[in-house]
N, C-alpha and C. Protein backbone atom coordinates (compact mmCIF):
# COMPACT_ATOMS: atom_id res chain seq x y z
N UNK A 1 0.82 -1.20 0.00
CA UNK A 1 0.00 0.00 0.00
C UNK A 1 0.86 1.27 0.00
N UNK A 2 2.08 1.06 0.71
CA UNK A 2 2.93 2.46 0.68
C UNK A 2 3.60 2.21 -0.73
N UNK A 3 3.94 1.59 -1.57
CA UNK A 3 3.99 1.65 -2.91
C UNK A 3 3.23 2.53 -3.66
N UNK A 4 1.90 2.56 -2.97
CA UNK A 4 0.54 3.14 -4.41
C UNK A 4 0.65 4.54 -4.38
N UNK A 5 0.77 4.65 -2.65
CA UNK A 5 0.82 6.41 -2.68
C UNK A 5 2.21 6.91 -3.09
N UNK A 6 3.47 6.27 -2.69
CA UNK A 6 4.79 6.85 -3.28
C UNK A 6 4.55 6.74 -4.17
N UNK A 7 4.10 5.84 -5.21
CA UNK A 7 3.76 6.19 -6.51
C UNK A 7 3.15 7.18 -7.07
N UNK A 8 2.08 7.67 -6.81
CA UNK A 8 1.10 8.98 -6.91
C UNK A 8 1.59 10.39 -6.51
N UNK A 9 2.46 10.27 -5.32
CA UNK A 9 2.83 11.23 -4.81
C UNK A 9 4.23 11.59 -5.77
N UNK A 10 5.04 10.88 -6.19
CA UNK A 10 6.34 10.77 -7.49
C UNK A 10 5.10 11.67 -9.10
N UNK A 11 3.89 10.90 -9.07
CA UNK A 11 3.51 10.77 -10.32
C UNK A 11 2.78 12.54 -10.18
N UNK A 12 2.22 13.07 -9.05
CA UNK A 12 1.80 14.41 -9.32
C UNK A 12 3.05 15.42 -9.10
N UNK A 13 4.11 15.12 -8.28
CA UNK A 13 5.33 16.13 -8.57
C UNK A 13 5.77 16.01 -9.94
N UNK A 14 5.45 14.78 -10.51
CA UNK A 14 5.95 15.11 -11.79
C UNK A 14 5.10 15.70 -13.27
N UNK A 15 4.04 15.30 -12.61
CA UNK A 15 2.76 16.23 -13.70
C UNK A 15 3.13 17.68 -13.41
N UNK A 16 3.20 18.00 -12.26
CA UNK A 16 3.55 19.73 -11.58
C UNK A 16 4.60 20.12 -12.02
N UNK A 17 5.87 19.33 -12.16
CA UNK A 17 7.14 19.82 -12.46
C UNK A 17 6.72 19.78 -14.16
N UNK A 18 6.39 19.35 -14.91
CA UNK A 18 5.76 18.74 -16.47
C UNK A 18 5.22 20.52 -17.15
N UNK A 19 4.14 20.82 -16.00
CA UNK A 19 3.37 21.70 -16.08
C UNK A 19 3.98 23.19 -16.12
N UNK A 20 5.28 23.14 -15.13
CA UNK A 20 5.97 24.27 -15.07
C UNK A 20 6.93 24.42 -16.08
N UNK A 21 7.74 23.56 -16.58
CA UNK A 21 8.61 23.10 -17.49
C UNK A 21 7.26 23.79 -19.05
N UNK A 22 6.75 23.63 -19.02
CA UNK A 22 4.97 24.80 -20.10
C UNK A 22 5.21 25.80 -19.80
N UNK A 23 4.99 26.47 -18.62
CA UNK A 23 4.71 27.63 -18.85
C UNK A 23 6.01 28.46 -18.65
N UNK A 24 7.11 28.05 -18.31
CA UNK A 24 8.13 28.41 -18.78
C UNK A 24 8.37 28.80 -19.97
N UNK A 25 8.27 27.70 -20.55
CA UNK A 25 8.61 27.56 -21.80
C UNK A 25 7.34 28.75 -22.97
N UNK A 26 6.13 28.89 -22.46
CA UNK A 26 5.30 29.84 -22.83
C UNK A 26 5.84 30.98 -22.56
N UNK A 27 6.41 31.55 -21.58
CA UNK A 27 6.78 32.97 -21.27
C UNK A 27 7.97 33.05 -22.12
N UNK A 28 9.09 32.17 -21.98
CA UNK A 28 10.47 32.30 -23.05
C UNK A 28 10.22 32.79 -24.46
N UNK A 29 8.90 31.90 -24.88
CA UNK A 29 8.54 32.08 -26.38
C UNK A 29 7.99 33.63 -26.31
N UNK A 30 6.97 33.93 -25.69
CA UNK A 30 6.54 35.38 -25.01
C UNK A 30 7.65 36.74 -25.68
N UNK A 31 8.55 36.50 -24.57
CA UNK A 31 9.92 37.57 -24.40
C UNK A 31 10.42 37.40 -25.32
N UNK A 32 10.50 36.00 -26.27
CA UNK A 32 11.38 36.12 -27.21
C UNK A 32 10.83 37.08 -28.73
N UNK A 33 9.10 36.64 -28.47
CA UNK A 33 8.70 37.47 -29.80
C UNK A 33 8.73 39.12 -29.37
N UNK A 34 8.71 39.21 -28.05
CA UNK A 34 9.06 41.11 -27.66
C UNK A 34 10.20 41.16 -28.26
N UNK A 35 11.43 39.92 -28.06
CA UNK A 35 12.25 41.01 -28.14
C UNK A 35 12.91 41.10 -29.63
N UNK A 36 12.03 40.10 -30.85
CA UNK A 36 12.11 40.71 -31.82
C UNK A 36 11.37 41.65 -32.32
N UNK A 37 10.45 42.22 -31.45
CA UNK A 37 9.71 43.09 -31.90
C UNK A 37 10.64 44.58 -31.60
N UNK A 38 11.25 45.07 -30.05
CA UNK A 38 11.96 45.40 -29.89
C UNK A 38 13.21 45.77 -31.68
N UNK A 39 13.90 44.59 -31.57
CA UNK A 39 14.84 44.73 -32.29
C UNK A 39 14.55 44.83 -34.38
N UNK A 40 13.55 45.09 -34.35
CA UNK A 40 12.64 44.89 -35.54
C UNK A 40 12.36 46.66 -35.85
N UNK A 41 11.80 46.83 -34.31
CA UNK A 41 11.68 48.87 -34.43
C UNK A 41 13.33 49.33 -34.19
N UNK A 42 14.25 48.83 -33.55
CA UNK A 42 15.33 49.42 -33.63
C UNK A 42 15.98 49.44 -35.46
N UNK A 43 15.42 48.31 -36.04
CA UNK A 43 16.26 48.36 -37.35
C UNK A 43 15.46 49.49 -38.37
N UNK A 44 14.31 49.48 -38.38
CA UNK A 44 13.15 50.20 -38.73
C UNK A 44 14.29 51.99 -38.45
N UNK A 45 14.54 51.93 -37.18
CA UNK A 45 15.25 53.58 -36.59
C UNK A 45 16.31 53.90 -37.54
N UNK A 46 17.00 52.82 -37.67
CA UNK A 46 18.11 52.63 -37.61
C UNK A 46 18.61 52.56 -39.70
N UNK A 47 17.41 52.15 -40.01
CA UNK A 47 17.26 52.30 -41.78
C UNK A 47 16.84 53.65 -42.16
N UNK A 48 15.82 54.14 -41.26
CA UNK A 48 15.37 55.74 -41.34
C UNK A 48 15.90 56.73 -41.28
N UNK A 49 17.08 56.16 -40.54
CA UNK A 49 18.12 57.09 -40.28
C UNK A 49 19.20 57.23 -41.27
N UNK A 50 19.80 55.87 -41.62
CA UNK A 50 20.63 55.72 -42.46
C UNK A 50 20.39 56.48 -43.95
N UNK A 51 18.81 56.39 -44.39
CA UNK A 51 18.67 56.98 -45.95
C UNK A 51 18.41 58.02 -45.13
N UNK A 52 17.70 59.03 -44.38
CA UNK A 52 17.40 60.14 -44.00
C UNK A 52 18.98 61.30 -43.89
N UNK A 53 19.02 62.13 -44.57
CA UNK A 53 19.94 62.93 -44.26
C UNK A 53 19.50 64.24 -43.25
N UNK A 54 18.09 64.42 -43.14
CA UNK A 54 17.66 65.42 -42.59
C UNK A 54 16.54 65.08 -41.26
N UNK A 55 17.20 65.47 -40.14
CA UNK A 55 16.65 64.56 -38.90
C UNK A 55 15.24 65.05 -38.79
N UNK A 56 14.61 66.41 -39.01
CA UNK A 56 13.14 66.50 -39.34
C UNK A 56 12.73 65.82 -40.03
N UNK A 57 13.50 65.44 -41.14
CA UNK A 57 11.97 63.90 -42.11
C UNK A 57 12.16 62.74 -41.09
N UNK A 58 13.20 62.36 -40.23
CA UNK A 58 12.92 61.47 -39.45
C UNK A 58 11.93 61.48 -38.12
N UNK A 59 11.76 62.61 -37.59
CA UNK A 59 11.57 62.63 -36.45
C UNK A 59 9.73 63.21 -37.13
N UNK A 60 9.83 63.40 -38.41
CA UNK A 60 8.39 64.01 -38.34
C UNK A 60 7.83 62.24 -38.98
N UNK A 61 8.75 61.65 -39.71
CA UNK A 61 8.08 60.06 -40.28
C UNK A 61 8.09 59.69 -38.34
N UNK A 62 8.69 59.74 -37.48
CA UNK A 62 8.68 58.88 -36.45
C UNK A 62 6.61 59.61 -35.63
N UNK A 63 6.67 60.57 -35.67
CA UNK A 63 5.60 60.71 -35.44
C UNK A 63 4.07 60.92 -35.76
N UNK A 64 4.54 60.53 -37.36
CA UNK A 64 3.54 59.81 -37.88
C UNK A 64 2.68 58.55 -37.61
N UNK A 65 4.13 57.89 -37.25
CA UNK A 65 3.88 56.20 -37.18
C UNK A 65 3.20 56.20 -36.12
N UNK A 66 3.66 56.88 -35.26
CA UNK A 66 2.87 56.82 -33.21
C UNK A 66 1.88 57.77 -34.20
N UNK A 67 1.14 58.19 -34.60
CA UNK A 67 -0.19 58.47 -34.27
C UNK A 67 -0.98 57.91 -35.35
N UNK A 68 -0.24 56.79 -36.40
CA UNK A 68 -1.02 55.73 -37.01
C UNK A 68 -1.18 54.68 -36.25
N UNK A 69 -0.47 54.12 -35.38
CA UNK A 69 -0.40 53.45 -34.36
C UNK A 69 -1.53 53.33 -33.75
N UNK A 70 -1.52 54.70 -33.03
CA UNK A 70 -2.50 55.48 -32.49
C UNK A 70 -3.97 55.01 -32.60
N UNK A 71 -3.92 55.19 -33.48
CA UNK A 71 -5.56 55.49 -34.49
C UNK A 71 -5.82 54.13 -35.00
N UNK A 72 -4.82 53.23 -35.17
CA UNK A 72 -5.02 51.81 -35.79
C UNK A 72 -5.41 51.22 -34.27
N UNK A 73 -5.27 51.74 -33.22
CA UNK A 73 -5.19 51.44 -31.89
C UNK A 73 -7.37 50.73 -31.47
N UNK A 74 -7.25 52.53 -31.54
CA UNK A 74 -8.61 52.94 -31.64
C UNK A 74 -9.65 52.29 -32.15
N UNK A 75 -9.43 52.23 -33.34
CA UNK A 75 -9.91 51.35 -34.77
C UNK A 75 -9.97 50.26 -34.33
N UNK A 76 -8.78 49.43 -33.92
CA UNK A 76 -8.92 47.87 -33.40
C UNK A 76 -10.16 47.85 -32.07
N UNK A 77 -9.80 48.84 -31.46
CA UNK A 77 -10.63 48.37 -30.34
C UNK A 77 -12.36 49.11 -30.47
N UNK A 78 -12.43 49.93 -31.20
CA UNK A 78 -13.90 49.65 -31.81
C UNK A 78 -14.51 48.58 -32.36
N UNK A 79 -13.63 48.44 -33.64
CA UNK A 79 -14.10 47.28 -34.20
C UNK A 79 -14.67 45.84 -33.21
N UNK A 80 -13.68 45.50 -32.98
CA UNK A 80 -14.01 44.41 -32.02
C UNK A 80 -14.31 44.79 -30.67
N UNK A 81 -14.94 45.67 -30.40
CA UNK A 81 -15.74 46.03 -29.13
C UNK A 81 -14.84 46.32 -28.32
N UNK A 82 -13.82 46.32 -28.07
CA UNK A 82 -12.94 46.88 -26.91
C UNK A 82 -13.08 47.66 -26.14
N UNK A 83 -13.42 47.93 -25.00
CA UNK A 83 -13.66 49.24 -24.27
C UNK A 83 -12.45 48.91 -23.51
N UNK A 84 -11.74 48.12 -22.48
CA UNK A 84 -11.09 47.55 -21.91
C UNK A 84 -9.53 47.21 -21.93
N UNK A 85 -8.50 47.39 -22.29
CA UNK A 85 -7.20 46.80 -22.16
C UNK A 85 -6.14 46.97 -21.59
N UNK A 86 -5.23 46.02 -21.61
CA UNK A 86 -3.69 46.07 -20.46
C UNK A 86 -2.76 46.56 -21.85
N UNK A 87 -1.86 46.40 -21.12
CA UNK A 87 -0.48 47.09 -21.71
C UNK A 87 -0.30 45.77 -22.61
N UNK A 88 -0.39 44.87 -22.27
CA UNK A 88 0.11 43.38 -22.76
C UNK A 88 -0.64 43.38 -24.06
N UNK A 89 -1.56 43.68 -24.10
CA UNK A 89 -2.92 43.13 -25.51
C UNK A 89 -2.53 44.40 -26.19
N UNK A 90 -2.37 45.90 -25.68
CA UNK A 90 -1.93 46.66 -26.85
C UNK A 90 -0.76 46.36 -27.70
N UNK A 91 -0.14 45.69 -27.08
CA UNK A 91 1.45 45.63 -27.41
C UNK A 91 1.17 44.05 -28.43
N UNK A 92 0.10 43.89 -28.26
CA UNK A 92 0.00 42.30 -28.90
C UNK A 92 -1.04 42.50 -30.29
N UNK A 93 -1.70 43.35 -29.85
CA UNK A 93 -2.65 44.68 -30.97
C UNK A 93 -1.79 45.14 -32.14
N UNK A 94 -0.39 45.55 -31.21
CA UNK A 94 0.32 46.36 -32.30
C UNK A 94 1.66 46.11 -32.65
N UNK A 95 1.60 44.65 -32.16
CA UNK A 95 3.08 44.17 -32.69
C UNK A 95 4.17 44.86 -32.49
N UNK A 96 4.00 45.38 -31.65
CA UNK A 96 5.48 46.44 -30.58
C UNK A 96 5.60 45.56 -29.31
N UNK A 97 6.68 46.30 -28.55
CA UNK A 97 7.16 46.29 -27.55
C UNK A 97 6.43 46.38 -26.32
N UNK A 98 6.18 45.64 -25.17
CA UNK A 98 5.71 46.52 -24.19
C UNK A 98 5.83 48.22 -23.54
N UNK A 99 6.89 47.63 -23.37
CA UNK A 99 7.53 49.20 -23.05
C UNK A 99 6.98 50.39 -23.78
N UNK A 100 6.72 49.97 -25.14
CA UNK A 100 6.52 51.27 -26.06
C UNK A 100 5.01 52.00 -26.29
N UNK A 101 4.36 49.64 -25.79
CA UNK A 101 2.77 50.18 -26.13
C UNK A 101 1.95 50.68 -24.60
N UNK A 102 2.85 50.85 -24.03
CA UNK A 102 2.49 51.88 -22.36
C UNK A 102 2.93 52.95 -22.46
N UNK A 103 3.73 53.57 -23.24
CA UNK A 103 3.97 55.20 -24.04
C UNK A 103 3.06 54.95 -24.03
N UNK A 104 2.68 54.58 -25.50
CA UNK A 104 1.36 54.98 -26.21
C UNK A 104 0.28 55.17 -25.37
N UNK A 105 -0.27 54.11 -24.54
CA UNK A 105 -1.39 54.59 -23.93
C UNK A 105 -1.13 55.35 -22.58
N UNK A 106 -0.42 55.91 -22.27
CA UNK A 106 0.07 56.87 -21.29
C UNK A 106 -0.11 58.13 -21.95
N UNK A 107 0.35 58.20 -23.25
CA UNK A 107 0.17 59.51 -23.97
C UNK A 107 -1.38 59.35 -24.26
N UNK A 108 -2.61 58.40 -24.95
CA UNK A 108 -3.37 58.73 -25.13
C UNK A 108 -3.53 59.11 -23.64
N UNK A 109 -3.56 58.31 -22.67
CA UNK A 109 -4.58 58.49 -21.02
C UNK A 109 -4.17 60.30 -21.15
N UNK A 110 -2.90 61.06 -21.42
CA UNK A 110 -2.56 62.32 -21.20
C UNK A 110 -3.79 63.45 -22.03
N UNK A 111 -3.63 62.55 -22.99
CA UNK A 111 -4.31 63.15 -24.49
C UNK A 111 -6.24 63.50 -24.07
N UNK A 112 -6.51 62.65 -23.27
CA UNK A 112 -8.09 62.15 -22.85
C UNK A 112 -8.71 61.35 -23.76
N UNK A 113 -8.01 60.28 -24.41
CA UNK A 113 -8.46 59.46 -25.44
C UNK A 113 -9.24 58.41 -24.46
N UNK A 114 -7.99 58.08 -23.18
CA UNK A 114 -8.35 56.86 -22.45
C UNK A 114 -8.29 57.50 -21.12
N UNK A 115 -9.07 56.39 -20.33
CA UNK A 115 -8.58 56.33 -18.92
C UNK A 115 -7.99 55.65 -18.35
N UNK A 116 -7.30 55.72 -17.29
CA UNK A 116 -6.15 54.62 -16.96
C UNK A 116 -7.21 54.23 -15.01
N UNK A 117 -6.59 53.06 -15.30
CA UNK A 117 -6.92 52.53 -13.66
C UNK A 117 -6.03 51.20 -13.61
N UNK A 118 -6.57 51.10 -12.30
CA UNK A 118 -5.49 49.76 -12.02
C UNK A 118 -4.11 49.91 -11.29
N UNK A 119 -3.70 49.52 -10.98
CA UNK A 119 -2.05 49.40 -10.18
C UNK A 119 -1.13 49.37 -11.13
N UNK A 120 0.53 49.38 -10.43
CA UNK A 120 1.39 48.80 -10.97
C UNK A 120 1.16 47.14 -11.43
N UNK A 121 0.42 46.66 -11.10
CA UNK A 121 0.78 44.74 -11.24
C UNK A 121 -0.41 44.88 -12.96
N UNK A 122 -1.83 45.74 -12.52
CA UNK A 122 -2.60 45.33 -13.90
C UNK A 122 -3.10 46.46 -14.08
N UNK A 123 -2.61 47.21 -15.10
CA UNK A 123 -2.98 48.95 -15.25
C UNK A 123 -3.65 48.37 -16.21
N UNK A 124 -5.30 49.22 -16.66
CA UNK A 124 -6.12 48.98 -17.51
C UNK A 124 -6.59 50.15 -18.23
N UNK A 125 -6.70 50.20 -19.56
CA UNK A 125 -7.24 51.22 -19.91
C UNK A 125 -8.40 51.69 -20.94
N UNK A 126 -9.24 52.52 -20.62
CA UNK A 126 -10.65 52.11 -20.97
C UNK A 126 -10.87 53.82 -21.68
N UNK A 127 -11.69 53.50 -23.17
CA UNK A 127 -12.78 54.65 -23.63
C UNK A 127 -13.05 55.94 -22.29
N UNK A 128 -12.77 57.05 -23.21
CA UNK A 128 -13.09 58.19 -21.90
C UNK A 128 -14.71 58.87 -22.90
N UNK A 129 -15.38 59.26 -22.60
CA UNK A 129 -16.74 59.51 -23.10
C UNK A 129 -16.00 60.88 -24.36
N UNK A 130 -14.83 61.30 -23.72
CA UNK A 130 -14.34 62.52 -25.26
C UNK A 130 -13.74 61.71 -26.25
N UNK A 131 -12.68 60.53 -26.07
CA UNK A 131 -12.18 59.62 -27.11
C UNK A 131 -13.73 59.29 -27.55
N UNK A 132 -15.08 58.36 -26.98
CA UNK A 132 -16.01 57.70 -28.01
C UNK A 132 -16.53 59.03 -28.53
N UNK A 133 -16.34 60.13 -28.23
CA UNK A 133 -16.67 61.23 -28.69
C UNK A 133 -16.36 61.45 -30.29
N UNK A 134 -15.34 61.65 -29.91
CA UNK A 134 -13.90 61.91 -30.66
C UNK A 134 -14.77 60.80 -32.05
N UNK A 135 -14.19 59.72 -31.64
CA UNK A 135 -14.77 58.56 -32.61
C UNK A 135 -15.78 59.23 -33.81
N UNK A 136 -17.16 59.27 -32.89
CA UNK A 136 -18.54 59.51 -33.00
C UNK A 136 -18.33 60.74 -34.16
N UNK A 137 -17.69 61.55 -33.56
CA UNK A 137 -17.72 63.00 -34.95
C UNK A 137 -16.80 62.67 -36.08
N UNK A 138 -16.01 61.56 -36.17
CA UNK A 138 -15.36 61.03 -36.98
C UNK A 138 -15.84 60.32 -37.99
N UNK A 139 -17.25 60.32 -37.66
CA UNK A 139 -18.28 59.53 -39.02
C UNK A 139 -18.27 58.08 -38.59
N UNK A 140 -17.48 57.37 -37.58
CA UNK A 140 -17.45 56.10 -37.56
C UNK A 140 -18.67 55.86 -36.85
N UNK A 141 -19.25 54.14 -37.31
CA UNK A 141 -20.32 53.64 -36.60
C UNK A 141 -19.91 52.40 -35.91
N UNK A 142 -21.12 51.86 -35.08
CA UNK A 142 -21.11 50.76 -34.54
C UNK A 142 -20.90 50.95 -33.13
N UNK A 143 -20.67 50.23 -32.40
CA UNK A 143 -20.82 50.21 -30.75
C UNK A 143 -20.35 51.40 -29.93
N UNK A 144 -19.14 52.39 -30.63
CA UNK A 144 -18.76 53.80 -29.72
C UNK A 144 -20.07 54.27 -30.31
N UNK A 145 -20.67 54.79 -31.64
CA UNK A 145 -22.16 55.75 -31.89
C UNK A 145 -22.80 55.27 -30.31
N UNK A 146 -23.39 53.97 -30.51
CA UNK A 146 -24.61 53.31 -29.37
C UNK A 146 -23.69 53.58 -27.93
N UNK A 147 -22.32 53.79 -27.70
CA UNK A 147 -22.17 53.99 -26.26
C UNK A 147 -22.52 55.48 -26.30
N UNK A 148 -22.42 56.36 -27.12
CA UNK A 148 -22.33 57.37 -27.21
C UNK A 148 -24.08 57.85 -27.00
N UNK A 149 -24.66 57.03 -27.47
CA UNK A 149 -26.53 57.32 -27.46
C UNK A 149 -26.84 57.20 -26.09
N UNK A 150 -26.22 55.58 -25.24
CA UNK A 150 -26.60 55.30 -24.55
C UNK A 150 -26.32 56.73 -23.37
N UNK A 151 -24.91 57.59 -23.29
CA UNK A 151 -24.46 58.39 -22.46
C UNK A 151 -25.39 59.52 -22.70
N UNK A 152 -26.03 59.77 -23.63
CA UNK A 152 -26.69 60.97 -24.18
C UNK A 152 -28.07 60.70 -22.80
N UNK A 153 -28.72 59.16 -23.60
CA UNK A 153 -30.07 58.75 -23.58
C UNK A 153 -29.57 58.98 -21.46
N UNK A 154 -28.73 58.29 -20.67
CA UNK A 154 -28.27 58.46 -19.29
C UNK A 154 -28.28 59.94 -18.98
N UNK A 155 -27.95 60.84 -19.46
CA UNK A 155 -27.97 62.62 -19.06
C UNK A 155 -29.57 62.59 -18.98
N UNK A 156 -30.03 62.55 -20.27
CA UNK A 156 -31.44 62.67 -20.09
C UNK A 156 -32.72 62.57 -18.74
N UNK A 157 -32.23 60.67 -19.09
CA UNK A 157 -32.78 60.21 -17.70
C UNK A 157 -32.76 61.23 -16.28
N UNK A 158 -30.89 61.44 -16.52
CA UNK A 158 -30.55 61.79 -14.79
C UNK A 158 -31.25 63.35 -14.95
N UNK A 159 -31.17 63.90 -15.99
CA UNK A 159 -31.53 65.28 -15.90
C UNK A 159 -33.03 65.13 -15.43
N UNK A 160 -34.09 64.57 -15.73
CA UNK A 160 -35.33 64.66 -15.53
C UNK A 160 -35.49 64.17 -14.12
N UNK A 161 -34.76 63.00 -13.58
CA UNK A 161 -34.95 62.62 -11.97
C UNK A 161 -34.24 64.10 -11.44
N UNK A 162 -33.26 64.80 -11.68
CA UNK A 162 -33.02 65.68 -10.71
C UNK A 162 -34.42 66.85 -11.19
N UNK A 163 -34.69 66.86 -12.31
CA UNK A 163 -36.54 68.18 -12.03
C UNK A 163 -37.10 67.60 -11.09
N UNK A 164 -37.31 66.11 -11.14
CA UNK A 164 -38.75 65.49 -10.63
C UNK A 164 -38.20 66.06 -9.07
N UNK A 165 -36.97 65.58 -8.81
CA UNK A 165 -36.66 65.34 -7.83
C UNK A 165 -36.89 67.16 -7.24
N UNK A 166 -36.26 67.63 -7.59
CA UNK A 166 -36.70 69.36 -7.28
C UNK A 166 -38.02 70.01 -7.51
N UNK A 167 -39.15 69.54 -8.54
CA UNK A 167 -40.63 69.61 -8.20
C UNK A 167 -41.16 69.37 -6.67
N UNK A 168 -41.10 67.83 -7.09
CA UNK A 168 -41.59 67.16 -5.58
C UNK A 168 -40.81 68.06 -4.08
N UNK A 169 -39.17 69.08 -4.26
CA UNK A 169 -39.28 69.21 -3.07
C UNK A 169 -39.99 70.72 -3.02
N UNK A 170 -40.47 71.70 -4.22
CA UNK A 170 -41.10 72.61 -4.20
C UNK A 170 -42.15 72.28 -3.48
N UNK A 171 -43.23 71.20 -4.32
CA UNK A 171 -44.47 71.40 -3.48
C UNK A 171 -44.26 70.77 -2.31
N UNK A 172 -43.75 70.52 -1.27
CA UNK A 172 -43.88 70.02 0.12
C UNK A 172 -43.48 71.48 0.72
């Protein structure tokens, strides 16, 4: 009988050790596609620079790209409903770097595109009612228009409970 359990007890350290030996190996693969992504925008700098003789066409092409980025950002996360994301999924959105795609949404959160919440461990960042704004006068449709109705159709509501609410305390 002490056979069955040393056996079991050998056989789940080794499913556990099996299991970690995964997700190791998931995060390695992880870091490794950052860090050609990383080294992919350094060559990108680094070619721009080389044909560029004049550091304004570089630095004005470099801030092009961050606000196609930008906007391809936006775009993604309309389309597919996004109100919601980490640093990790932008950066996986946009085939960059971590590091770079927390600029980015640090500059939008600055900009009032987004809002930021969350901690250091899971910063999140979400539609600010002027970004679905923003959107909305941009001619685009689909779920920012309807968040945008729904925030309209919510003022409404609240505006009429605060009359009712100030009627009712007139007549008493």
């Amino acid at each position: 009988m002490l056979n069955v359990y040393l056996f079991a007890t050998v056989f789940i350290i080794l499913i556990f050790l099996i299991w970690q030996i995964f997700m190791l190996h998931k995060e390695i693969s992880r870091l490794n596609e950052e860090m050609k992504r990383v080294e992919l925008e350094r060559m990108e700098e680094n070619a721009i620079l080389d044909n560029s003789e004049d550091l304004n066409a570089y630095q004005s092409h470099r801030l092009d790209l961050i606000d196609e980025r930008k906007e391809y950002l936006l775009d993604t996360m309309e389309e597919r409903g996004i109100f919601d994301l980490s640093t990790r999924e932008a950066a996986d959105l946009l085939q960059i770097s971590e590091s770079t795609a927390s600029r980015y949404l640090e500059e939008m959160a600055e900009e009032g595109q987004l809002t930021r919440s969350g901690g250091k461990t899971e910063t999140r960042y979400q539609w600010t009612e002027e970004g679905v704004e923003e959107e909305a006068e941009k001619g685009t449709e689909g779920e920012v228009e309807e968040v945008v109705e729904e925030g309209v159709e919510d003022e409404v509501v609240e505006e009429k409970t605060e009359q009712e609410t100030e009627e009712q305390a007139t007549d008493k």
